[in-house]
Each structure stands twice: as structure tokens, then as C-alpha cells.
N, C-alpha and C. Protein backbone atom coordinates (compact mmCIF):
# COMPACT_ATOMS: atom_id res chain seq x y z
N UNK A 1 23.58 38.62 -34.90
CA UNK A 1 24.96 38.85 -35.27
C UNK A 1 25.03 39.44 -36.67
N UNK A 2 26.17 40.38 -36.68
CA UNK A 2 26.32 40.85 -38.30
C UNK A 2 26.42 39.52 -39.06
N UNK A 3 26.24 39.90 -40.30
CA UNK A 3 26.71 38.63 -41.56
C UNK A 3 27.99 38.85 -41.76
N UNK A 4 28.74 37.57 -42.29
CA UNK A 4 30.20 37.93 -42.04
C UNK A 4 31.11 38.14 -41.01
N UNK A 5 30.70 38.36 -39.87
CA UNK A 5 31.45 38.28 -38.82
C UNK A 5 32.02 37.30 -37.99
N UNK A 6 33.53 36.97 -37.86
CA UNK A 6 33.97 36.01 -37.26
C UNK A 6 34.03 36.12 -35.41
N UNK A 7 33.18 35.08 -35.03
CA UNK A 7 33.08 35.61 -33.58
C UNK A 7 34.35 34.25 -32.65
N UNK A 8 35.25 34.94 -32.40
CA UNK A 8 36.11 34.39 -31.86
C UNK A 8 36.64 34.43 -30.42
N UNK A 9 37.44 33.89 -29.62
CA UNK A 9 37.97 33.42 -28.46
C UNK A 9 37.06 34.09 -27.55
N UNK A 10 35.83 34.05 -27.46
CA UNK A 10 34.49 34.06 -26.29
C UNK A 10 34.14 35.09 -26.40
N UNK A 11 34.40 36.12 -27.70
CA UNK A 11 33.67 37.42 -27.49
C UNK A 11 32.07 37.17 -28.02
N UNK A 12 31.86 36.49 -28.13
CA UNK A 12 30.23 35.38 -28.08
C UNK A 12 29.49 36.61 -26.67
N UNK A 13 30.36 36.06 -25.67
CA UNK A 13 29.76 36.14 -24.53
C UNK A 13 29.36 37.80 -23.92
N UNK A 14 30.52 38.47 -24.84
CA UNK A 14 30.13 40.02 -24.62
C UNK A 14 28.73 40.43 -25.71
N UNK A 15 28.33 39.90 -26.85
CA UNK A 15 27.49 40.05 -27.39
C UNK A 15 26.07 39.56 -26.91
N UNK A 16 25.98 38.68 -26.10
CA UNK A 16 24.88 38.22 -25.20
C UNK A 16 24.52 38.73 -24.06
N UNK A 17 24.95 40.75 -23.76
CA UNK A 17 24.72 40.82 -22.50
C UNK A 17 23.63 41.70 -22.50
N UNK A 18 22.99 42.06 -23.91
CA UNK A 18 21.71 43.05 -23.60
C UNK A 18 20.51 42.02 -22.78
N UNK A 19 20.50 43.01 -21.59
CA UNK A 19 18.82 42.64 -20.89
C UNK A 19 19.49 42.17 -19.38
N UNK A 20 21.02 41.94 -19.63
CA UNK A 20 21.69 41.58 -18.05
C UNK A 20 21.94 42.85 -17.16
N UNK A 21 22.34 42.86 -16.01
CA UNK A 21 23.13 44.09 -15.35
C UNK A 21 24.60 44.10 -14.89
N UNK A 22 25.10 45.06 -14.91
CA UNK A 22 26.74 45.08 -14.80
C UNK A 22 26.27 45.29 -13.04
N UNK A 23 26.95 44.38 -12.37
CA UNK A 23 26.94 44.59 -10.94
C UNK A 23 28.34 45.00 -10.19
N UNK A 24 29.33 44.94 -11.10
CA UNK A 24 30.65 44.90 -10.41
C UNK A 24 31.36 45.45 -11.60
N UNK A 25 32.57 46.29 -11.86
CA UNK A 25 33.77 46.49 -12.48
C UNK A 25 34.72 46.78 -12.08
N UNK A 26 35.72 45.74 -12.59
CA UNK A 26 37.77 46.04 -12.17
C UNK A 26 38.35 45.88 -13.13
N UNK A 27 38.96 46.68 -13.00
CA UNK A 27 40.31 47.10 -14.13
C UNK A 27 41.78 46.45 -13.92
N UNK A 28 42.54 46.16 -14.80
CA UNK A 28 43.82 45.69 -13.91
C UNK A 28 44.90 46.57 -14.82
N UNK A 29 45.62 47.07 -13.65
CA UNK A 29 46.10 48.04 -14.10
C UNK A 29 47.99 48.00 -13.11
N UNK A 30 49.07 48.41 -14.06
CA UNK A 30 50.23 48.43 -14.12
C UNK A 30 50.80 48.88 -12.65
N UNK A 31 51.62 48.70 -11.40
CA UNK A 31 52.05 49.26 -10.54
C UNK A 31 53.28 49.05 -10.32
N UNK A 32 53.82 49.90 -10.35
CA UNK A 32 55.27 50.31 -11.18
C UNK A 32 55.66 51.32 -9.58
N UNK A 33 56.32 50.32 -8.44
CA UNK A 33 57.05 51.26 -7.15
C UNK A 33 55.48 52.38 -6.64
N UNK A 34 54.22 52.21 -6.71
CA UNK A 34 53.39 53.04 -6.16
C UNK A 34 52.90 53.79 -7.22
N UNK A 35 53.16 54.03 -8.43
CA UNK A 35 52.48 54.52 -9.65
C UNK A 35 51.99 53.35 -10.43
N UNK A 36 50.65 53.82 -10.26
CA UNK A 36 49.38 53.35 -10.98
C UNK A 36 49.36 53.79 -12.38
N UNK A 37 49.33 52.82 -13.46
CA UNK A 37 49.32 53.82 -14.76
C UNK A 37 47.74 52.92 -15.23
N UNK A 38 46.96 53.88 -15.10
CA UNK A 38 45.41 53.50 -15.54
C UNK A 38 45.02 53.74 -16.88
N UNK A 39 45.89 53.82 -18.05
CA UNK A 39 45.69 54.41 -19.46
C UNK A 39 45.49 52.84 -19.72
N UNK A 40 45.40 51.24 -19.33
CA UNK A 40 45.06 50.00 -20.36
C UNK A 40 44.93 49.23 -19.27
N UNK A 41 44.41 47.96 -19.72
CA UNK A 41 44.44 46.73 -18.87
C UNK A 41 43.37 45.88 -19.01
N UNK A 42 43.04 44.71 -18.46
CA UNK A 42 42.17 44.14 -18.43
C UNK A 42 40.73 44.35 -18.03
N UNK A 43 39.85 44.10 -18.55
CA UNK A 43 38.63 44.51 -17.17
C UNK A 43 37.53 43.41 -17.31
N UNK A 44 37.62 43.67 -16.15
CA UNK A 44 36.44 42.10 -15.47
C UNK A 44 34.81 43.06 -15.25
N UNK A 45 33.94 42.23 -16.09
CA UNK A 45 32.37 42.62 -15.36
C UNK A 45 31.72 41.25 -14.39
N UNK A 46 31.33 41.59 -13.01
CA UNK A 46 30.60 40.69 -12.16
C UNK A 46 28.75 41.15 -13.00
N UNK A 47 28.22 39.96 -13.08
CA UNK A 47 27.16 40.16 -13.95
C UNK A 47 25.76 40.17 -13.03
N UNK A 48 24.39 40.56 -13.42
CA UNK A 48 23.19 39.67 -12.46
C UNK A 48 22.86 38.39 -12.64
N UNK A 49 23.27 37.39 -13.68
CA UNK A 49 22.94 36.26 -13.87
C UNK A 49 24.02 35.56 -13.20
N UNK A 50 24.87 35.95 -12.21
CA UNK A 50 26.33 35.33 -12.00
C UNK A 50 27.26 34.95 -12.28
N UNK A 51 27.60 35.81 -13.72
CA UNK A 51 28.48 35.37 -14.86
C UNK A 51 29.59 36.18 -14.17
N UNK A 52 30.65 36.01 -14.27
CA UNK A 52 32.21 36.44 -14.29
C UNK A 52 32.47 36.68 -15.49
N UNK A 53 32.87 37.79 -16.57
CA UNK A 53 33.85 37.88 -17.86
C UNK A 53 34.60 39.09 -17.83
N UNK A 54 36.11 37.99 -18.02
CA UNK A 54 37.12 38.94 -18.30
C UNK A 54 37.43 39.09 -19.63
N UNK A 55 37.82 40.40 -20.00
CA UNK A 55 38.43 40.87 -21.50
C UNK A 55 40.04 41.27 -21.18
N UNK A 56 40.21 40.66 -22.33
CA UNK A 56 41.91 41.38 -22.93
C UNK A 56 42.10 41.10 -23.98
N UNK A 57 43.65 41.32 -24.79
CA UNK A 57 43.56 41.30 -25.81
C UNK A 57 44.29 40.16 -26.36
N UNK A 58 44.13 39.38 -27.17
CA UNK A 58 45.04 38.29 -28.00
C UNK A 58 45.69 39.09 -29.36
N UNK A 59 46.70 38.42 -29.86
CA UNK A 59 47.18 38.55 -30.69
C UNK A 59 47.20 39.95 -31.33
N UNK A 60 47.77 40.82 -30.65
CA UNK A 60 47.74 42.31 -30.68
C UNK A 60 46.26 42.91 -31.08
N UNK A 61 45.57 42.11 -31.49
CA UNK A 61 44.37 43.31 -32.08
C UNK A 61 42.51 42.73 -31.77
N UNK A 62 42.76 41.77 -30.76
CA UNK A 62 41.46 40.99 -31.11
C UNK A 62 41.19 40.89 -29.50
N UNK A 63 39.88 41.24 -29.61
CA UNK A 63 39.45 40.54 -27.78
C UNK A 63 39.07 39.70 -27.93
N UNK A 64 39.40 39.16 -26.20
CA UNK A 64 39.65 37.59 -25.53
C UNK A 64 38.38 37.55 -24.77
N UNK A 65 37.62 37.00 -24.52
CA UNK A 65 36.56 37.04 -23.49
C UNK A 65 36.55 35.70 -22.68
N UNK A 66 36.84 35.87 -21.56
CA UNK A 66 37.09 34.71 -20.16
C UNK A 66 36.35 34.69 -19.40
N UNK A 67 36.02 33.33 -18.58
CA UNK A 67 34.72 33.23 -17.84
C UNK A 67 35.27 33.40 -16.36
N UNK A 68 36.07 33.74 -16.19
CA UNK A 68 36.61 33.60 -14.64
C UNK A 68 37.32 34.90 -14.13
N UNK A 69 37.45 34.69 -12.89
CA UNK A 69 37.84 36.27 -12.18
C UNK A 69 39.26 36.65 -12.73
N UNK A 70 39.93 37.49 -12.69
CA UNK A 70 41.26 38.01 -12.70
C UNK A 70 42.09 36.86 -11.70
N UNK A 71 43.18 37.11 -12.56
CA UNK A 71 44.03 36.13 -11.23
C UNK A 71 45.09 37.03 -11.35
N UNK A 72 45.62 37.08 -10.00
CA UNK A 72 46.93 37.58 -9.54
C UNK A 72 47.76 36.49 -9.71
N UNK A 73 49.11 36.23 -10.67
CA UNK A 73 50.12 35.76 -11.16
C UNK A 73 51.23 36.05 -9.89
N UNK A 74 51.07 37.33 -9.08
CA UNK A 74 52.43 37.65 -8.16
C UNK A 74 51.43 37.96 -7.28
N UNK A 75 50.44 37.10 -6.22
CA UNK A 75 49.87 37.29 -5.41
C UNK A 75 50.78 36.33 -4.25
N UNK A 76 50.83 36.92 -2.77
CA UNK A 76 51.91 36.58 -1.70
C UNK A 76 51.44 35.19 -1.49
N UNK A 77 52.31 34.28 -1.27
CA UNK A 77 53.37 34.66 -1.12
C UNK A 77 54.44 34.42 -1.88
N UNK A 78 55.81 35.03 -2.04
CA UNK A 78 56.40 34.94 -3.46
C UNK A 78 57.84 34.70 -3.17
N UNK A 79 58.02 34.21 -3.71
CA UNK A 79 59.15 33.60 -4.10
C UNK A 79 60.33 34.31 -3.92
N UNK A 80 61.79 34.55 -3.47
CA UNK A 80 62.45 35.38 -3.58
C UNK A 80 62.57 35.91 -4.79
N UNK A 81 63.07 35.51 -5.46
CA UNK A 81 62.96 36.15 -7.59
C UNK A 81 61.92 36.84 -7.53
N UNK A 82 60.76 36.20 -7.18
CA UNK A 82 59.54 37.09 -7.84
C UNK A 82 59.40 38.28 -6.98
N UNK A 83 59.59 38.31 -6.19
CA UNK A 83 59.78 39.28 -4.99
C UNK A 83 60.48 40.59 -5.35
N UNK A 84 61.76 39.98 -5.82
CA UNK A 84 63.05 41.37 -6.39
C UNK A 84 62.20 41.85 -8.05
N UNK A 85 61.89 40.59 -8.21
CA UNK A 85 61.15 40.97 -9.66
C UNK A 85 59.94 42.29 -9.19
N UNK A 86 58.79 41.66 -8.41
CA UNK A 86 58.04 42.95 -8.69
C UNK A 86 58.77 44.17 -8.11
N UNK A 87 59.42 43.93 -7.10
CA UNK A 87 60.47 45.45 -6.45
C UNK A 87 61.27 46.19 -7.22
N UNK A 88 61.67 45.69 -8.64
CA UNK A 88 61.96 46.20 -9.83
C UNK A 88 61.65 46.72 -10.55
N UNK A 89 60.41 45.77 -10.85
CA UNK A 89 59.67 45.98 -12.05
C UNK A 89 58.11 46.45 -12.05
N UNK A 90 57.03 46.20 -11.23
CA UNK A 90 56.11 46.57 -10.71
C UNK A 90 55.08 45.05 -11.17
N UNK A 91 54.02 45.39 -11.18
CA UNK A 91 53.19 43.77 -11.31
C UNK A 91 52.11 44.66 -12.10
N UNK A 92 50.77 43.48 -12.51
CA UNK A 92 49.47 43.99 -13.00
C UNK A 92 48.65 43.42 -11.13
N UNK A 93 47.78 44.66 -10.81
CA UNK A 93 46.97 44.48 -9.74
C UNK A 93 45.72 44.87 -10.13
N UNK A 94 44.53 44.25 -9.71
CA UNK A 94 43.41 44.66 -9.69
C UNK A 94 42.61 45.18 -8.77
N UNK A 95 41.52 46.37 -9.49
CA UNK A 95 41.57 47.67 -8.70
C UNK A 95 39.85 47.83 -9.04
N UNK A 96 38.70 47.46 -8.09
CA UNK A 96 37.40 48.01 -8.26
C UNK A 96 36.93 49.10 -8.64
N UNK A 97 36.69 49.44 -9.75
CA UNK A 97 36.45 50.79 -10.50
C UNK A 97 34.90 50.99 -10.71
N UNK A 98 34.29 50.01 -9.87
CA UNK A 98 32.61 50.07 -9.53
C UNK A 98 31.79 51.26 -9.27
N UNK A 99 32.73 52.45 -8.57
CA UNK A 99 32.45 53.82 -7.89
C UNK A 99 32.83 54.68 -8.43
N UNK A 100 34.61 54.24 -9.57
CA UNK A 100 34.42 55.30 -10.30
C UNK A 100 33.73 56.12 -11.77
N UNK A 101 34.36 56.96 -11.81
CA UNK A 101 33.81 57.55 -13.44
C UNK A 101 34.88 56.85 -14.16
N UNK A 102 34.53 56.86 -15.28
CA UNK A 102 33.22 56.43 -15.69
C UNK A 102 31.90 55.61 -15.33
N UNK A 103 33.24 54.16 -15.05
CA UNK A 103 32.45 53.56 -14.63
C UNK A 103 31.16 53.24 -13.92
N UNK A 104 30.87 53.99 -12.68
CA UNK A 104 29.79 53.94 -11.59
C UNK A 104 28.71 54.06 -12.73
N UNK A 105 28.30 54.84 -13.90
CA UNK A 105 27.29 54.76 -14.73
C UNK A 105 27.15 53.90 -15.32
N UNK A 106 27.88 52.76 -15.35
CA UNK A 106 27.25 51.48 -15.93
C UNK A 106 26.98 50.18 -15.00
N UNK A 107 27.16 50.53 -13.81
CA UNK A 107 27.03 49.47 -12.81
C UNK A 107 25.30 49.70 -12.29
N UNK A 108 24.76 48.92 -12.19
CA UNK A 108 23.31 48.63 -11.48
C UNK A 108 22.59 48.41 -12.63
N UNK A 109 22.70 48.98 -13.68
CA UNK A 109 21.51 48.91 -15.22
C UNK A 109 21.63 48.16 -15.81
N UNK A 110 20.31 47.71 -16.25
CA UNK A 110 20.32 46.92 -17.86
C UNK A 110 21.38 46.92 -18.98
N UNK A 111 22.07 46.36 -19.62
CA UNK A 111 22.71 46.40 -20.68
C UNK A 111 21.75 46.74 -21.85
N UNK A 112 21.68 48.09 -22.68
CA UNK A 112 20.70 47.84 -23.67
C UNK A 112 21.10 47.09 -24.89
N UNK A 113 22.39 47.31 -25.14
CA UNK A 113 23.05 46.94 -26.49
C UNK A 113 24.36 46.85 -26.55
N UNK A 114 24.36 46.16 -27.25
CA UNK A 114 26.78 45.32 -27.40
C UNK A 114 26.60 45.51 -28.99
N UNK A 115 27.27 46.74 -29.21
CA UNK A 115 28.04 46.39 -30.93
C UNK A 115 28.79 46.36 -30.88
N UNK A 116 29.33 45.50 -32.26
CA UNK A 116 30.26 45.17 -32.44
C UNK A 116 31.53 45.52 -33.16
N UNK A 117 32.50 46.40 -32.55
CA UNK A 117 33.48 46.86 -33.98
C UNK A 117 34.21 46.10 -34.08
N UNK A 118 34.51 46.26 -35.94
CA UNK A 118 34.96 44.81 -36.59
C UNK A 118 35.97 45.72 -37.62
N UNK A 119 36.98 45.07 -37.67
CA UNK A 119 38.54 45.17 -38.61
C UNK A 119 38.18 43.85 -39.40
N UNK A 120 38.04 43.54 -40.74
CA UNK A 120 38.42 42.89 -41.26
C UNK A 120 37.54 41.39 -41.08
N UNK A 121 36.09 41.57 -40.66
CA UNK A 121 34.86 40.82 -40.06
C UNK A 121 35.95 40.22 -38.66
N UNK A 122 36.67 40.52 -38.12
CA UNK A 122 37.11 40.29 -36.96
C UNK A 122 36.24 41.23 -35.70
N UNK A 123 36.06 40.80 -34.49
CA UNK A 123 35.81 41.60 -33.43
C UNK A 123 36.66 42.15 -32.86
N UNK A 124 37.51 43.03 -33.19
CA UNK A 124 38.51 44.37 -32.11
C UNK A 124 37.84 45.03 -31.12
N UNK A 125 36.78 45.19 -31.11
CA UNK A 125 35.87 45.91 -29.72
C UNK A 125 34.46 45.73 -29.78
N UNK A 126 34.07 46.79 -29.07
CA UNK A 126 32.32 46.59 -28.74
C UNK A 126 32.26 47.70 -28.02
N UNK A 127 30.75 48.27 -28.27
CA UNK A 127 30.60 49.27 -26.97
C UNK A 127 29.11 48.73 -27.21
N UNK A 128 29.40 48.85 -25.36
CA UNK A 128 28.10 48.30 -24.41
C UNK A 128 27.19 49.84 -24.35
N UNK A 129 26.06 49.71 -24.45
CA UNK A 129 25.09 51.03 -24.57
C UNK A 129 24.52 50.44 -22.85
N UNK A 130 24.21 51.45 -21.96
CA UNK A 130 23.64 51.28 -20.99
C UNK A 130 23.03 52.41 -20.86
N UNK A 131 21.42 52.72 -20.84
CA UNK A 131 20.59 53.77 -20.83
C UNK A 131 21.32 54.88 -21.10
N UNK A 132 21.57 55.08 -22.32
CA UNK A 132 21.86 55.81 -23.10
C UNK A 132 23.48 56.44 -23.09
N UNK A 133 24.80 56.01 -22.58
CA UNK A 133 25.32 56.00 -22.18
C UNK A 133 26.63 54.79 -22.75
N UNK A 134 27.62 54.82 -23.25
CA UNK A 134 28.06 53.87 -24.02
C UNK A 134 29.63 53.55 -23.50
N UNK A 135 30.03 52.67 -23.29
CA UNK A 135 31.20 52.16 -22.65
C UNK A 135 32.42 51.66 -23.96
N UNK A 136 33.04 51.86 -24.38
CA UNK A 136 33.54 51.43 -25.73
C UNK A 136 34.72 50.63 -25.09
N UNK A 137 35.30 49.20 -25.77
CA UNK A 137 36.34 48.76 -25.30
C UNK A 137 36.69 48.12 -26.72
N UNK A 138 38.54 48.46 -26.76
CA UNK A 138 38.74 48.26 -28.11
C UNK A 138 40.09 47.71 -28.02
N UNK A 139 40.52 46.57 -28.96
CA UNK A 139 41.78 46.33 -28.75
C UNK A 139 42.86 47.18 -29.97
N UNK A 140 43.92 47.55 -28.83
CA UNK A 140 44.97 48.73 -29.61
C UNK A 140 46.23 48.16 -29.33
N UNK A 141 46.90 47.49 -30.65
CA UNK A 141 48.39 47.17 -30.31
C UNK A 141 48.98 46.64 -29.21
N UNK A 142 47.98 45.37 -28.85
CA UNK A 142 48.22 44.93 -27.54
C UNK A 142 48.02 45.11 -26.41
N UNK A 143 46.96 46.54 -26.28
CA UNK A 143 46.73 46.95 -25.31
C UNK A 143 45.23 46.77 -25.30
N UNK A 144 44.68 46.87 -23.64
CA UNK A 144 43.12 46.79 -24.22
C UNK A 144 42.81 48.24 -23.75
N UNK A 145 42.12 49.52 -24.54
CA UNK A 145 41.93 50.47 -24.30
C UNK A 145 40.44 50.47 -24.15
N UNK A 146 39.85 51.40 -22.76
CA UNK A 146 38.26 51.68 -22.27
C UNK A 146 38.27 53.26 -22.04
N UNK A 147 37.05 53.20 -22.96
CA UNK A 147 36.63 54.72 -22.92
C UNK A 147 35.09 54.99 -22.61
N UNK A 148 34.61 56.07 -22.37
CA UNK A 148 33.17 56.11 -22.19
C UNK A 148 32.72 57.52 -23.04
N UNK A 149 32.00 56.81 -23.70
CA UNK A 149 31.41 58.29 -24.81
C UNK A 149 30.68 57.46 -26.01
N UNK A 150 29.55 57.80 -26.29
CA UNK A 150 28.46 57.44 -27.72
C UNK A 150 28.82 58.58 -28.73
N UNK A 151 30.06 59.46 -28.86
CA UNK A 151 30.45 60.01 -29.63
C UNK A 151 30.77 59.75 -30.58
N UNK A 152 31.82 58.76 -30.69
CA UNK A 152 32.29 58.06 -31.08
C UNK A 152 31.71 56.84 -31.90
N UNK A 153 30.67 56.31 -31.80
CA UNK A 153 30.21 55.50 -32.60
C UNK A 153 29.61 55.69 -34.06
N UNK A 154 30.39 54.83 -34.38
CA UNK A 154 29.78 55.58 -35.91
C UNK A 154 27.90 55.38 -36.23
N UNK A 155 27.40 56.67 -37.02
CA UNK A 155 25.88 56.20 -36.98
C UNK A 155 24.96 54.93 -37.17
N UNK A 156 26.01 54.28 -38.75
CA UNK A 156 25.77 53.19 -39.24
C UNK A 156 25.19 52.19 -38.47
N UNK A 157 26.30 52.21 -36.78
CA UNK A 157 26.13 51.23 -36.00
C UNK A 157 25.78 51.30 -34.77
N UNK A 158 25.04 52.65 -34.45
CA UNK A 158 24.25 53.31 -33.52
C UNK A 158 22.75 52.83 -33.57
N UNK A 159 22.75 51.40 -32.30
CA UNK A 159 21.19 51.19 -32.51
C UNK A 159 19.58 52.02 -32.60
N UNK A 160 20.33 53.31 -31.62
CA UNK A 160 19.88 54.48 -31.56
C UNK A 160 19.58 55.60 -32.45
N UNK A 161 20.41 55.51 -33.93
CA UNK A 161 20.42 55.94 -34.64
C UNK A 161 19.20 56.53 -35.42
N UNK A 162 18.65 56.82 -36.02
CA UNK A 162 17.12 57.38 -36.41
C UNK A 162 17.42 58.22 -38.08
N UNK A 163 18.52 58.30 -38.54
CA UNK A 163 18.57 58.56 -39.82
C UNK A 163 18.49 59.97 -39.95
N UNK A 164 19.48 60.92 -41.08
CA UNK A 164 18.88 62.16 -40.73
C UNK A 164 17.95 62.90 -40.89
């Protein structure tokens, strides 16, 4: 672990995943009358050691790391209210993103490396390195935003890094 770094509400558990494999990924994502809005949400990794962890975000800026599957809150059967409610309003559903892109490139491999980005020795994100290949997940104003690109990492904290 860096020095100085406060490791809080189970993001422990995202830092312990070099040498595991990502076997599964879902996203949970907004459905609003049949529109899917896939720009944030939660995301769950099924692990090879049989771990379950879900991420989101606490307190606008910090990830949450959870040991258990996604739960559907408005799963059937529902209530009249909740009923007109999601027919209104739409729900969060979860959606196997195992096959897609990005994703499908981090499912079956080794985890090589979890850094850690830090605001303030806080953990706001991490990107998972998987054979060479980097998954970044970061918390943004309440939202949890996932991207895929080693562009982005700064060198400093590029295990890969080699100096110029």
C-alpha cells in the first residue's frame, strides 16, 4: 500500500486482486421507458477465488467496495406504487457486460495490478492492469464512471513505467 493512504469502506478488497481472474462483469445501469443510459453505475466482478465485489460510490467522491451480488431493489413482484413508480420513472437493472467491449478484455486473465488513485490520501479510483490493458474506475460527483485505456495513467503510477 502507498504511505499515507486511507483505505476505506472495502476498497481493501479491490487492492488485493493482482494474481486473481475476472470471470464475470455487470454493470448496473439506468432504464428510463426502454432507454438504457450506460454512461455510470455500479459494477460487480464474479472472481476465480469465488469472491463477489461490488463498487459504487459513497459520499459523492469515494469508492464503496461490497462483498455481495447486485440486488434488484424493484425486482417483481411490486407493489402497486412501485409499479407506477418504475412506469414513470425507470429503475437501476443489471446488465452482463462479460462479452462486451471493453469489457470481454478483462474477463478470463490474471489481474496484474490495482493502483490506486488518491484525492487527498483518499481512494477515488483504481485501475486494474490486465495483460497490459487497464480498466480505470473512478468516483465522479456521485457517479461511478468506467473507462478502459492505460493512457491515462499518470507515469508516476504506471507499474509498467520504465523511466525516460
Amino acid at each position: 500500500m502507498l504511505a499515507g493512504m486511507r483505505v476505506e469502506h472495502g476498497t481493501e478488497r479491490l487492492l488485493d486482486l493482482p494474481g486473481v481472474s475476472i470471470e464475470r462483469i455487470r454493470r448496473a445501469h439506468y432504464n428510463y421507458q426502454g432507454n438504457i443510459d450506460t454512461g455510470n453505475g455500479d459494477i460487480e466482478f464474479r472472481l476465480s477465488d469465488g469472491r463477489i465485489l461490488i463498487v459504487d460510490v459513497v459520499y459523492g467522491d469515494r469508492l464503496r467496495v461490497g462483498q455481495q451480488e447486485w440486488i434488484d431493489h424493484f425486482a417483481p413482484p411490486l407493489s402497486e406504487e412501485n409499479a407506477r413508480f418504475v412506469a414513470e420513472s425507470g429503475k437501476w437493472e443489471i446488465f452482463d457486460v462479460s462479452a462486451d467491449a471493453p469489457y470481454a478484455a478483462f474477463v478470463g486473465e490474471p489481474v496484474d495490478s490495482v493502483v490506486p488513485l488518491l484525492w487527498d490520501e483518499i481512494i477515488v479510483g483504481v485501475v486494474i492492469r490486465v495483460g497490459g490493458r487497464c480498466l480505470r474506475i473512478r468516483a465522479g460527483l456521485d457517479e461511478l464512471l468506467v473507462d478502459a485505456g492505460c493512457q491515462e495513467l499518470p507515469a508516476h503510477l504506471d507499474p509498467e513505467y520504465k523511466g525516460p
